[in-house]
N, C-alpha and C. Protein backbone atom coordinates (compact mmCIF):
# COMPACT_ATOMS: atom_id res chain seq x y z
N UNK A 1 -46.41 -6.64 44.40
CA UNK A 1 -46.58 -5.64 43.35
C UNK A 1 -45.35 -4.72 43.27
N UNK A 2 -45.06 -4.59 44.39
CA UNK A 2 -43.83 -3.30 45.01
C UNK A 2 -42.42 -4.18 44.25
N UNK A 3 -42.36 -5.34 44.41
CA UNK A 3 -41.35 -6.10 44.17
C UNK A 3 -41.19 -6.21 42.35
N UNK A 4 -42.56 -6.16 42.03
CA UNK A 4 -42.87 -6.69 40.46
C UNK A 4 -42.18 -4.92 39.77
N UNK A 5 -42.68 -4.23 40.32
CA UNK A 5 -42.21 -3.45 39.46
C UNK A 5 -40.87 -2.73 40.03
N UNK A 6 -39.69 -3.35 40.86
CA UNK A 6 -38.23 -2.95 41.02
C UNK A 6 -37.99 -3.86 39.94
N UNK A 7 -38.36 -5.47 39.87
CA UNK A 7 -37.84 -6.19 38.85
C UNK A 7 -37.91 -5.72 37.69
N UNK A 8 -38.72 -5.07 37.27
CA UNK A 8 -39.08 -4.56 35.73
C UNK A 8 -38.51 -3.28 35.22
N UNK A 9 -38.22 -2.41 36.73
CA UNK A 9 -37.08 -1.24 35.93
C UNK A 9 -35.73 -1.57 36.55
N UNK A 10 -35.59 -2.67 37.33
CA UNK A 10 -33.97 -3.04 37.16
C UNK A 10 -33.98 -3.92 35.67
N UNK A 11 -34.86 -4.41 34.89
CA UNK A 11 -34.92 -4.79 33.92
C UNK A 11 -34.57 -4.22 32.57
N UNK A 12 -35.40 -3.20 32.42
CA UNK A 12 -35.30 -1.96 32.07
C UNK A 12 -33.89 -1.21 31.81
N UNK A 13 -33.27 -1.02 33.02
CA UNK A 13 -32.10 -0.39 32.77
C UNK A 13 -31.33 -1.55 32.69
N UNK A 14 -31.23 -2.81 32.74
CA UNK A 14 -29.92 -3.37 31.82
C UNK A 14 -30.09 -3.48 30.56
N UNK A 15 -31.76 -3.56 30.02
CA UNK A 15 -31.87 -3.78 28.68
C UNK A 15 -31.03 -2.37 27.99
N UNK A 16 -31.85 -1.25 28.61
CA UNK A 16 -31.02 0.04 28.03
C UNK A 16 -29.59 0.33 28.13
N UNK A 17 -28.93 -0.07 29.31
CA UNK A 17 -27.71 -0.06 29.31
C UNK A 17 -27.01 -1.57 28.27
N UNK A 18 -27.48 -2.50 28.06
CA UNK A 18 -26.91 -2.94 26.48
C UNK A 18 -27.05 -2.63 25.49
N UNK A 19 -28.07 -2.02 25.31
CA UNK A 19 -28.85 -1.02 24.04
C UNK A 19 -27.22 -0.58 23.99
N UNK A 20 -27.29 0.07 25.05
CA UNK A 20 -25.88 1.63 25.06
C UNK A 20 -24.77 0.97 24.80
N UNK A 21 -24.32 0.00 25.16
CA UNK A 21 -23.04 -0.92 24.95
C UNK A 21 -22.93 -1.31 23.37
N UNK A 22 -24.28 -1.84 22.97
CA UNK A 22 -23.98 -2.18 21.83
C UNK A 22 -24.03 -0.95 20.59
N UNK A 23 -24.75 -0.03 20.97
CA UNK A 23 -24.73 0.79 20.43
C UNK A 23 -23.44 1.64 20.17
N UNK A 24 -22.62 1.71 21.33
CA UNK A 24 -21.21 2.22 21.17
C UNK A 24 -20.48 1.38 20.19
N UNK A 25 -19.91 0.13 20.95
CA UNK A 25 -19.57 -0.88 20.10
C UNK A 25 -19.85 -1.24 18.42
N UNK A 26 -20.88 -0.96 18.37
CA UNK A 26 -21.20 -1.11 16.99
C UNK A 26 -20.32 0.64 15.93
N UNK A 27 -20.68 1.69 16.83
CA UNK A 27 -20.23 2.53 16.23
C UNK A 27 -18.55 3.03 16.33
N UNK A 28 -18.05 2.23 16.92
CA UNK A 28 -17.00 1.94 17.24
C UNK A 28 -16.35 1.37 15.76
N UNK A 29 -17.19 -0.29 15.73
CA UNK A 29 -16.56 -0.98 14.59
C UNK A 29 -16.85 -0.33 13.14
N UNK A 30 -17.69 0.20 12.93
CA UNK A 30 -18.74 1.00 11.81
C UNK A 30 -17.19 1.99 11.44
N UNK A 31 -17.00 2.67 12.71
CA UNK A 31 -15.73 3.65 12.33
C UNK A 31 -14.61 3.55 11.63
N UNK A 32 -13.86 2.17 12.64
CA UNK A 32 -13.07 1.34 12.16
C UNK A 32 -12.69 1.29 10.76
N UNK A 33 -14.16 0.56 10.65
CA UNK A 33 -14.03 0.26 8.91
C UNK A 33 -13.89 1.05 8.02
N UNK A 34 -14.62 1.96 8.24
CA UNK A 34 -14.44 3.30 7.48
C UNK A 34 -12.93 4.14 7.35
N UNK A 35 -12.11 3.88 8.35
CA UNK A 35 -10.85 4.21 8.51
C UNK A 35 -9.92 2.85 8.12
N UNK A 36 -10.13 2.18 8.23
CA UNK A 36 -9.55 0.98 7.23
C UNK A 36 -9.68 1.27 5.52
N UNK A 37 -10.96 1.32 5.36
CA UNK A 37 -11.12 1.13 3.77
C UNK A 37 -10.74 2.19 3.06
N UNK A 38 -11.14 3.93 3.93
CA UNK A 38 -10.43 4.93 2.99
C UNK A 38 -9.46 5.49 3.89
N UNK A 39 -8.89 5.75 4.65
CA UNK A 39 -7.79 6.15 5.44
C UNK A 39 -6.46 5.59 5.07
N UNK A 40 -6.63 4.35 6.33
CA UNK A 40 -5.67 3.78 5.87
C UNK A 40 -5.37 2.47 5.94
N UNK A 41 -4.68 1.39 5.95
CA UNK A 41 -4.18 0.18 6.45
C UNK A 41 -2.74 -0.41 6.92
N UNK A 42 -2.81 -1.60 7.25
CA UNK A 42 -1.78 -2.04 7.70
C UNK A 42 -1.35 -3.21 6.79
N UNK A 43 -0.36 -3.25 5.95
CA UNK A 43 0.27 -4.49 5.23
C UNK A 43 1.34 -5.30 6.19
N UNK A 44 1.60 -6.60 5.59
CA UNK A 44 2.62 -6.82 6.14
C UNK A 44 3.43 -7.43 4.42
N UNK A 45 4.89 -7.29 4.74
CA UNK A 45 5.61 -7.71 3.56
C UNK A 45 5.94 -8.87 3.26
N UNK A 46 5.62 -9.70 2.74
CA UNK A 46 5.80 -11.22 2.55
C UNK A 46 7.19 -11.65 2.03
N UNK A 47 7.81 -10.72 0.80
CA UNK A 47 9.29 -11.06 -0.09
C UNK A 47 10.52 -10.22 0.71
N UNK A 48 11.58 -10.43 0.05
CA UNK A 48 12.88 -9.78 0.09
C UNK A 48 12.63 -8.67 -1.35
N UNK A 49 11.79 -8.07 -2.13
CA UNK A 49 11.60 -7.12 -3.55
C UNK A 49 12.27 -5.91 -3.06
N UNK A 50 11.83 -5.61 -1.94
CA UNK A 50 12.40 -4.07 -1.51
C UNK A 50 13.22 -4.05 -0.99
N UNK A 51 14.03 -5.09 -0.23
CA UNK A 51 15.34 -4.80 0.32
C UNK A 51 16.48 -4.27 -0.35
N UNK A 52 16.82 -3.07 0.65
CA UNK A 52 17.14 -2.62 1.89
C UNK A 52 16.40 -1.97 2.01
N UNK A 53 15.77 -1.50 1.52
CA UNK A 53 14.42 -0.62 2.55
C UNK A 53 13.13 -0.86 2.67
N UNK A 54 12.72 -2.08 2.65
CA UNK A 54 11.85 -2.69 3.56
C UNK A 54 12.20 -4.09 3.68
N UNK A 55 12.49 -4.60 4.81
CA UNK A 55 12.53 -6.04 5.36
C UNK A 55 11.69 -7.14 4.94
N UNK A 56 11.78 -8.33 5.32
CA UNK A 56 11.03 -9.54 5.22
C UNK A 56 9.98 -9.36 6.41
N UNK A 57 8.59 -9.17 6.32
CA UNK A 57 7.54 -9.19 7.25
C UNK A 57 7.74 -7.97 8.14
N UNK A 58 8.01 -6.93 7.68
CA UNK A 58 8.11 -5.67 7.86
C UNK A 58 6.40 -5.50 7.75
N UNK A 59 5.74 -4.41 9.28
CA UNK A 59 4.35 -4.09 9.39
C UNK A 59 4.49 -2.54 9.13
N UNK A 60 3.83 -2.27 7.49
CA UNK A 60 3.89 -1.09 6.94
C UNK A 60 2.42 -0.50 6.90
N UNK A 61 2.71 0.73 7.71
CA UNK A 61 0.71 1.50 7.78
C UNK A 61 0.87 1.98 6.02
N UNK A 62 -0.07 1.81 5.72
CA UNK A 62 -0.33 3.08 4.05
C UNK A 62 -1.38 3.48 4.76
N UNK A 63 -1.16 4.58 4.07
CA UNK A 63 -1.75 5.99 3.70
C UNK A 63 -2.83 6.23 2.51
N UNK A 64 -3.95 5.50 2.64
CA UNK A 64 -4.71 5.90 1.54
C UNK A 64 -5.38 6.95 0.91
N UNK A 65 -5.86 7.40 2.04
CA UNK A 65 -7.28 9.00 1.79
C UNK A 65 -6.80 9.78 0.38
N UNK A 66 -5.50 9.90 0.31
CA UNK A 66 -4.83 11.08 -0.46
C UNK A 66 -5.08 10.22 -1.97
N UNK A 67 -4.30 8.81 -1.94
CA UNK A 67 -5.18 8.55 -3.25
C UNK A 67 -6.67 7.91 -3.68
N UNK A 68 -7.09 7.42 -2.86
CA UNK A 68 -8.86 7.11 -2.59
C UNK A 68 -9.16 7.98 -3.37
N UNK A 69 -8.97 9.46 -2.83
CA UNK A 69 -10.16 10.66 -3.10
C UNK A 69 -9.17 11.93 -4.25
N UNK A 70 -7.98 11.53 -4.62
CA UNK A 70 -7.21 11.88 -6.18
C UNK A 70 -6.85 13.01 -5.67
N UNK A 71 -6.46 13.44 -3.84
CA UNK A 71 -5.94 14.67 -3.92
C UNK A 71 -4.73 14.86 -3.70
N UNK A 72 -4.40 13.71 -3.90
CA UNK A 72 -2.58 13.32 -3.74
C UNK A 72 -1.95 12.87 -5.07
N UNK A 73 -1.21 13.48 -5.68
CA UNK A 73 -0.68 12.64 -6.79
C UNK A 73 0.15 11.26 -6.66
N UNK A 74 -0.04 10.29 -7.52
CA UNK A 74 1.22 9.33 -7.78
C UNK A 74 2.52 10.08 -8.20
N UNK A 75 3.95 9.60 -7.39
CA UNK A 75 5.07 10.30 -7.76
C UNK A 75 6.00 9.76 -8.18
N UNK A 76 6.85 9.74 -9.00
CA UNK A 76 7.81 9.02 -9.20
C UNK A 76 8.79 8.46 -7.62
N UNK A 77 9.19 7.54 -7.49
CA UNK A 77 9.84 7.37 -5.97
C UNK A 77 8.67 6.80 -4.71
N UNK A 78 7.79 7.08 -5.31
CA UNK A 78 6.01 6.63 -4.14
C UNK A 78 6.80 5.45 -4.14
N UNK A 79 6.91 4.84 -2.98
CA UNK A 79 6.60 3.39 -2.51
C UNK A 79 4.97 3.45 -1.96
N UNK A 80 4.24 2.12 -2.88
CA UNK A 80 2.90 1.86 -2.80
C UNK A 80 2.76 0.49 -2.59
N UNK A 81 1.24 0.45 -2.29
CA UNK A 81 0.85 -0.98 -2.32
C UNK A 81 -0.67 -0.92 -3.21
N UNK A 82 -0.56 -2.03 -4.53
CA UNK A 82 -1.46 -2.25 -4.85
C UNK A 82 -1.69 -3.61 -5.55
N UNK A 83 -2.77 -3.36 -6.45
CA UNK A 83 -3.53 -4.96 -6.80
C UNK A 83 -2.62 -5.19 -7.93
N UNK A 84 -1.79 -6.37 -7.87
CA UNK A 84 -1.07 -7.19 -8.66
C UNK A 84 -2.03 -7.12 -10.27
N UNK A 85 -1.22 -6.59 -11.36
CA UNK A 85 -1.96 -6.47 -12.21
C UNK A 85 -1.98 -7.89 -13.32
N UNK A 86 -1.54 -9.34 -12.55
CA UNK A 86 -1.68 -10.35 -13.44
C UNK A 86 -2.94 -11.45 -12.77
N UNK A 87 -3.25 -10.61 -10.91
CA UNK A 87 -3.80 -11.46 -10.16
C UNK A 87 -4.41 -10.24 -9.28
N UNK A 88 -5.41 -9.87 -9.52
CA UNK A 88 -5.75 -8.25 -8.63
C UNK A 88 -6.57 -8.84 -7.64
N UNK A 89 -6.22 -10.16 -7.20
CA UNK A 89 -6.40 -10.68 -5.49
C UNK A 89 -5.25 -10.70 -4.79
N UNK A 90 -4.06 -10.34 -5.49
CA UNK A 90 -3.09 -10.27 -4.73
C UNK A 90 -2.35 -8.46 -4.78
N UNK A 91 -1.81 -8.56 -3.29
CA UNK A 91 -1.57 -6.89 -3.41
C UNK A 91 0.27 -7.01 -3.39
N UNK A 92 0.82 -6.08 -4.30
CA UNK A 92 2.46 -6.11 -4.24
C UNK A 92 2.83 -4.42 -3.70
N UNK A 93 4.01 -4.42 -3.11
CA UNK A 93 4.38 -3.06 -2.69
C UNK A 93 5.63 -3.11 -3.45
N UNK A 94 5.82 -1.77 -4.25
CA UNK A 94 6.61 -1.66 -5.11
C UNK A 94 6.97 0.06 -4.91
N UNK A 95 8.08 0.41 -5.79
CA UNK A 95 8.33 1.73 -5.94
C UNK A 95 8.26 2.01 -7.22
N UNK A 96 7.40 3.13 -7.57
CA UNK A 96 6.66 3.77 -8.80
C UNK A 96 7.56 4.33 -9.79
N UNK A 97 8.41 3.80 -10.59
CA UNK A 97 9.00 4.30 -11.65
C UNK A 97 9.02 5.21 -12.73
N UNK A 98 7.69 4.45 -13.05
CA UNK A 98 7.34 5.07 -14.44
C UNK A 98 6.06 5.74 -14.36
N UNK A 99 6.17 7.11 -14.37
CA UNK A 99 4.64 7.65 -14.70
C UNK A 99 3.74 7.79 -16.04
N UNK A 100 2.49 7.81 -16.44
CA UNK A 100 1.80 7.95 -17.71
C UNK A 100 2.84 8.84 -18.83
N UNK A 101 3.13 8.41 -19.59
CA UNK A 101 3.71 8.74 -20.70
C UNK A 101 5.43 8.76 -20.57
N UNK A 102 6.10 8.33 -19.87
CA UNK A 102 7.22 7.90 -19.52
C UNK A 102 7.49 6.37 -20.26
N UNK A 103 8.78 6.87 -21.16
CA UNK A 103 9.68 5.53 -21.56
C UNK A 103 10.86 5.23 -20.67
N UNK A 104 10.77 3.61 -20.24
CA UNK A 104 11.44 3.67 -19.47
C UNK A 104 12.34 2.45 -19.36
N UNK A 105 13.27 2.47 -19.55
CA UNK A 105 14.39 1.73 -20.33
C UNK A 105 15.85 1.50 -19.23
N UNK A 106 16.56 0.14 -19.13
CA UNK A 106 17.38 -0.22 -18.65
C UNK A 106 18.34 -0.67 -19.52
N UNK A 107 19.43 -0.44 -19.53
CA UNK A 107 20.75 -1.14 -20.77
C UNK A 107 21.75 -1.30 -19.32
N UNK A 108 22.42 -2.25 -19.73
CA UNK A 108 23.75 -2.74 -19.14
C UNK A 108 23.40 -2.58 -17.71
N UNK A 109 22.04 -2.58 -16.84
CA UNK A 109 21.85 -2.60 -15.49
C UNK A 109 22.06 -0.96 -15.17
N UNK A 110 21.61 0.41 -15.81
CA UNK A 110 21.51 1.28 -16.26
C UNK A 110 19.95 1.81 -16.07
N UNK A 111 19.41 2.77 -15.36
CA UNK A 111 17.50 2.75 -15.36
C UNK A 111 17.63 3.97 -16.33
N UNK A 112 17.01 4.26 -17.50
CA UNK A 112 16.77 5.59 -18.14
C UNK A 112 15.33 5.55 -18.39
N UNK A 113 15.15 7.06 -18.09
CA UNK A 113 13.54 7.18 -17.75
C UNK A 113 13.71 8.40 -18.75
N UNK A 114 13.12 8.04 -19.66
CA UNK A 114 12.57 9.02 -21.25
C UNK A 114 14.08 9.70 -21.70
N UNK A 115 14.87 8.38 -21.85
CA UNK A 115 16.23 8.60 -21.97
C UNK A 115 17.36 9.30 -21.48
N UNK A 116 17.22 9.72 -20.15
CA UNK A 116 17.75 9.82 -19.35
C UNK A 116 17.94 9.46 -18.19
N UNK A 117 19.23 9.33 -18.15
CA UNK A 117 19.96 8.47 -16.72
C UNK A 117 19.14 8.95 -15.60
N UNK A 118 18.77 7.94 -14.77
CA UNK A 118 17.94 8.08 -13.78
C UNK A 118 18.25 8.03 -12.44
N UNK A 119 19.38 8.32 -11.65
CA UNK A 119 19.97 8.00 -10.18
C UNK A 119 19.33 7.64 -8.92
N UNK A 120 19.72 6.47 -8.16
CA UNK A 120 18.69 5.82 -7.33
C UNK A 120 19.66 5.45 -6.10
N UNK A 121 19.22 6.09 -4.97
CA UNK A 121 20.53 5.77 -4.12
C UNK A 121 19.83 4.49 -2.83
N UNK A 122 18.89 4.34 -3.10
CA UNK A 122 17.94 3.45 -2.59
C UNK A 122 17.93 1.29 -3.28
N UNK A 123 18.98 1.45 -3.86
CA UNK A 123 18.67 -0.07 -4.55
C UNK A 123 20.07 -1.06 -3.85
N UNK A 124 19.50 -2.19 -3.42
CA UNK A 124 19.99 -3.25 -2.69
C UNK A 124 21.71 -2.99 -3.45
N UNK A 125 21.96 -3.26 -4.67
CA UNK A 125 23.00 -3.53 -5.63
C UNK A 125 22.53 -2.91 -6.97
N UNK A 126 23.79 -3.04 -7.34
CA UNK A 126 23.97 -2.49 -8.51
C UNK A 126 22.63 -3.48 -9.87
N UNK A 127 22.06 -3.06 -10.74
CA UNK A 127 21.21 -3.54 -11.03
C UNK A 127 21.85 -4.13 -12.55
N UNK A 128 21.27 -5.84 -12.98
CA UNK A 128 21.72 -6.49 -13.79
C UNK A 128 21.13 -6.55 -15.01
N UNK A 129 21.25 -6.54 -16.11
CA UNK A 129 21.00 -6.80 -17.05
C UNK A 129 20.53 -5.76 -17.86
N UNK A 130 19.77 -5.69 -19.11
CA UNK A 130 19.01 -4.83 -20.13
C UNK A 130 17.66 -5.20 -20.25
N UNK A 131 16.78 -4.07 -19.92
CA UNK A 131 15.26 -4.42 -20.41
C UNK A 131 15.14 -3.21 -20.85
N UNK A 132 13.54 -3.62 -22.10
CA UNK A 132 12.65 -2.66 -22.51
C UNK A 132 13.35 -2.21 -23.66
N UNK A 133 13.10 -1.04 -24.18
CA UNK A 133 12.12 0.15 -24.06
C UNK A 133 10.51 -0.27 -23.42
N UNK A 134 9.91 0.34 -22.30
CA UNK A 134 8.54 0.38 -22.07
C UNK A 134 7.75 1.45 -22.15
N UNK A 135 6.96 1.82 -22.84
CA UNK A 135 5.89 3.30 -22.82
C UNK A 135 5.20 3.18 -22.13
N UNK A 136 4.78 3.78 -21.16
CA UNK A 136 3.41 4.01 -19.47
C UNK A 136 2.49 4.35 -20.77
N UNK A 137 1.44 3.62 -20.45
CA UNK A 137 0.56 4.41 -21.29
C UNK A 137 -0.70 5.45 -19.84
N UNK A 138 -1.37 6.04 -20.63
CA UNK A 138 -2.04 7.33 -19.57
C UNK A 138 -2.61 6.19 -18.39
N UNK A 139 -2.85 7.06 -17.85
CA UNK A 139 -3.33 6.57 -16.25
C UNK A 139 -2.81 5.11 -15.50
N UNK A 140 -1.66 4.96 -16.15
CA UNK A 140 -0.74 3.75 -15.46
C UNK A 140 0.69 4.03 -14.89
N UNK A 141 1.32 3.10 -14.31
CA UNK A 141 2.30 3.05 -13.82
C UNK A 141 3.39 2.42 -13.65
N UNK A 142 4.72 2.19 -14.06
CA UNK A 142 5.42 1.22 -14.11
C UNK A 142 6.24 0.66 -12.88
N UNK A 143 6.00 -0.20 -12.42
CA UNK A 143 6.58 -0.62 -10.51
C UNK A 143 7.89 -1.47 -10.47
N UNK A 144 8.88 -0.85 -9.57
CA UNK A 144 9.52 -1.69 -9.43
C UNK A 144 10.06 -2.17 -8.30
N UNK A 145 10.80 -2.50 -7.86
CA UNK A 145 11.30 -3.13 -6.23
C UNK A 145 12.87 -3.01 -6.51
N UNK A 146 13.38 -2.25 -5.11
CA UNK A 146 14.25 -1.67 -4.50
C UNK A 146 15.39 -2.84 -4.57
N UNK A 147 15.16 -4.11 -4.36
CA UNK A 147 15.90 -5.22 -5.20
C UNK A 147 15.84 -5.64 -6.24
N UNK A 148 16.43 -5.03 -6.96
CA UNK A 148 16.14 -5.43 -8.67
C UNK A 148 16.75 -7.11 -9.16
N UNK A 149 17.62 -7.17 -8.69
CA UNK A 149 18.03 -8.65 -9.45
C UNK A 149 17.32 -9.31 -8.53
N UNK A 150 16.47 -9.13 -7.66
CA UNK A 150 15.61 -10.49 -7.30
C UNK A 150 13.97 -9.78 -6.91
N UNK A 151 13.58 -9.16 -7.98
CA UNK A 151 12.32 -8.55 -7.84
C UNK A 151 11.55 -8.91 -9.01
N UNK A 152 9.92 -9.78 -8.65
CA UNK A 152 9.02 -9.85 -9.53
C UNK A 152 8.35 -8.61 -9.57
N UNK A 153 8.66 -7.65 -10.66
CA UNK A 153 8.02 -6.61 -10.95
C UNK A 153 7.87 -6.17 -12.34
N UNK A 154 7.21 -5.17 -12.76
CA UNK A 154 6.82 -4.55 -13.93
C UNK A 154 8.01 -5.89 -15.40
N UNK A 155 9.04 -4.99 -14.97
CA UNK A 155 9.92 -5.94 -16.19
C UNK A 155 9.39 -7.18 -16.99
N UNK A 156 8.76 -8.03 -15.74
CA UNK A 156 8.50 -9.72 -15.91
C UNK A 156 6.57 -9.89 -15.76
N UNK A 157 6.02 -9.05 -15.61
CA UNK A 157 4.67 -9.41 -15.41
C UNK A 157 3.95 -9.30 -17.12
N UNK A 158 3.08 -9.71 -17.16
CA UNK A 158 2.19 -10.28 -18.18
C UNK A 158 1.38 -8.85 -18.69
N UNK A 159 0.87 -7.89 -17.76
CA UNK A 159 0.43 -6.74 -17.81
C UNK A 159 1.31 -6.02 -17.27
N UNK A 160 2.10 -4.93 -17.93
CA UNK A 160 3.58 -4.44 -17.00
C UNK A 160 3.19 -3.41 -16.51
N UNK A 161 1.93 -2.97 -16.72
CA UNK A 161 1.42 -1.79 -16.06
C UNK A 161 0.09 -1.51 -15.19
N UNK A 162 0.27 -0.76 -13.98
CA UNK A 162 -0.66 -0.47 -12.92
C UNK A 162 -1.51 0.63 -13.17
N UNK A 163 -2.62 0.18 -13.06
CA UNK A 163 -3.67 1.22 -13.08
C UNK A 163 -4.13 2.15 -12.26
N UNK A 164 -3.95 3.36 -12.58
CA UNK A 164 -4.33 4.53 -11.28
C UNK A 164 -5.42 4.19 -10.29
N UNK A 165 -6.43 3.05 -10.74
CA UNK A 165 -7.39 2.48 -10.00
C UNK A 165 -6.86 1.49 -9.19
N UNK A 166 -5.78 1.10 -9.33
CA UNK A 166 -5.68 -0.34 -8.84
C UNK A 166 -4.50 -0.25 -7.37
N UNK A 167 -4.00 1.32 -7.76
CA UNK A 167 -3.07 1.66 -6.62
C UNK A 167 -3.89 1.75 -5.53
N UNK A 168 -3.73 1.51 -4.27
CA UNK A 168 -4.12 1.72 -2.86
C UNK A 168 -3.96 2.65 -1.90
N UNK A 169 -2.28 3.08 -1.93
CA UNK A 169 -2.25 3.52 -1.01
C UNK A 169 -0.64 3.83 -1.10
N UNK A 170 0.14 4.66 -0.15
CA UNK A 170 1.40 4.92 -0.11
C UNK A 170 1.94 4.61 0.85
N UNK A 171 3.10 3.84 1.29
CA UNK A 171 3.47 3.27 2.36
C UNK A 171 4.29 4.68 2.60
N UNK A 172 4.04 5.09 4.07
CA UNK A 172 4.71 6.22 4.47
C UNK A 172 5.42 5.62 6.39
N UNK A 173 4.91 4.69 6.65
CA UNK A 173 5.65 4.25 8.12
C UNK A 173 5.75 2.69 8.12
N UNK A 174 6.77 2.54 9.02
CA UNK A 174 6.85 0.80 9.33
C UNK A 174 6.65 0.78 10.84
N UNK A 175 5.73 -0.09 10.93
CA UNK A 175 5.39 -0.16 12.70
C UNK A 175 5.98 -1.41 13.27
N UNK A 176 6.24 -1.82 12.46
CA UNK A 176 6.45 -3.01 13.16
C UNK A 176 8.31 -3.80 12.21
N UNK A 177 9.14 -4.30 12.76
CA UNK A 177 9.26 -4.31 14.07
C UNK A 177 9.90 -2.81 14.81
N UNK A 178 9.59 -2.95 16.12
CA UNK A 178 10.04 -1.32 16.58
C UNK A 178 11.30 -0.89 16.40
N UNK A 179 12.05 -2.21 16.68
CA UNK A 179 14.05 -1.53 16.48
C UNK A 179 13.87 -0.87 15.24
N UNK A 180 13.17 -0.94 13.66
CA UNK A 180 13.52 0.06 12.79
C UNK A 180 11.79 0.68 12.33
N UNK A 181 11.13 1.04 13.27
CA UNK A 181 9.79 1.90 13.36
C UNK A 181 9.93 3.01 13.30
N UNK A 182 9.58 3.89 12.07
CA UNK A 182 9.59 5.35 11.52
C UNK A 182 9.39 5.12 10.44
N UNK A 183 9.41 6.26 9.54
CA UNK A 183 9.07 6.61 8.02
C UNK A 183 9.92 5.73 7.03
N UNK A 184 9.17 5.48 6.05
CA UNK A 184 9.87 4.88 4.84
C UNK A 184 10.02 5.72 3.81
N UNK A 185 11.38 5.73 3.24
CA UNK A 185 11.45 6.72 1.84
C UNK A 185 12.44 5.35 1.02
């Protein structure tokens, strides 16, 4: 009898002590997610669009919360990551050009943003060719990549403009790899 009931509260306390394990664990991952979906994430970069300032398979944290919850503005210069607006299963990281009601126009490899010269000390090379006139219409955005003569962006897409919904997040660090780990501008 004496024996029957040590077995049943050493029983007892492992059941409760997995209770407790899983119970952590679970609120553990529960957290996680929650800090994944509105906080923040981790991309990695698949192209050469942004070079020189972001690498090939460069591991970039964004920063979401600020636009999730609209208390951060989109800025002209934001490097972001969001839903490809010809394929919104695919996500592109780009730098934000054009804001809602901005014309935004390139001649002779030239960026003019509502007709004025626009200075960018951030672009791989000198940039080729003439596009546009383009008008942002409200709550969109015009994207482009830091390598212009070899960037699929706004210029060439089918829908040239991003939707304030469709942005994610702001790439503000690169973690990976460590030799160039710190902030991105």
């Amino acid at each position: 009898m004496m024996e029957q009931q040590q077995t049943l509260k050493l029983q007892n306390k492992v059941v409760k002590e997995a209770v407790e394990w899983i119970l952590w664990i679970g609120g553990a991952v529960l957290i996680a997610l929650i800090l994944r979906t509105y906080v923040f994430s981790l991309v990695i970069v698949p192209t050469g669009s942004m070079l020189n300032t972001i690498q090939l398979n460069d591991k970039l944290f964004v920063y979401r919360l600020g636009y999730v919850l609209h208390i951060e503005d989109v800025k002209r210069g934001d490097i972001v990551v969001f839903k490809y607006p010809d394929d919104k299963k695919t996500l592109y990281v780009k730098r934000v050009i054009g804001l809602p009601g901005d014309t935004i126009e390139i001649k002779d490899g030239v960026l003019y943003i509502n007709g004025k010269v626009y200075k960018e000390n951030y672009l791989k090379e000198p940039m080729v060719g003439s596009f546009g006139p383009y008008k942002v219409p409200p709550g969109h955005y015009f994207m482009m990549g830091d390598n212009r003569n070899d960037s699929h962006d706004s210029r060439f897409w089918e829908h040239k403009y991003v939707p304030r919904d469709d942005i994610i997040g702001k790439v503000v660090f690169r973690v990976w790899p460590l030799s160039r780990a710190g902030v991105v501008k």
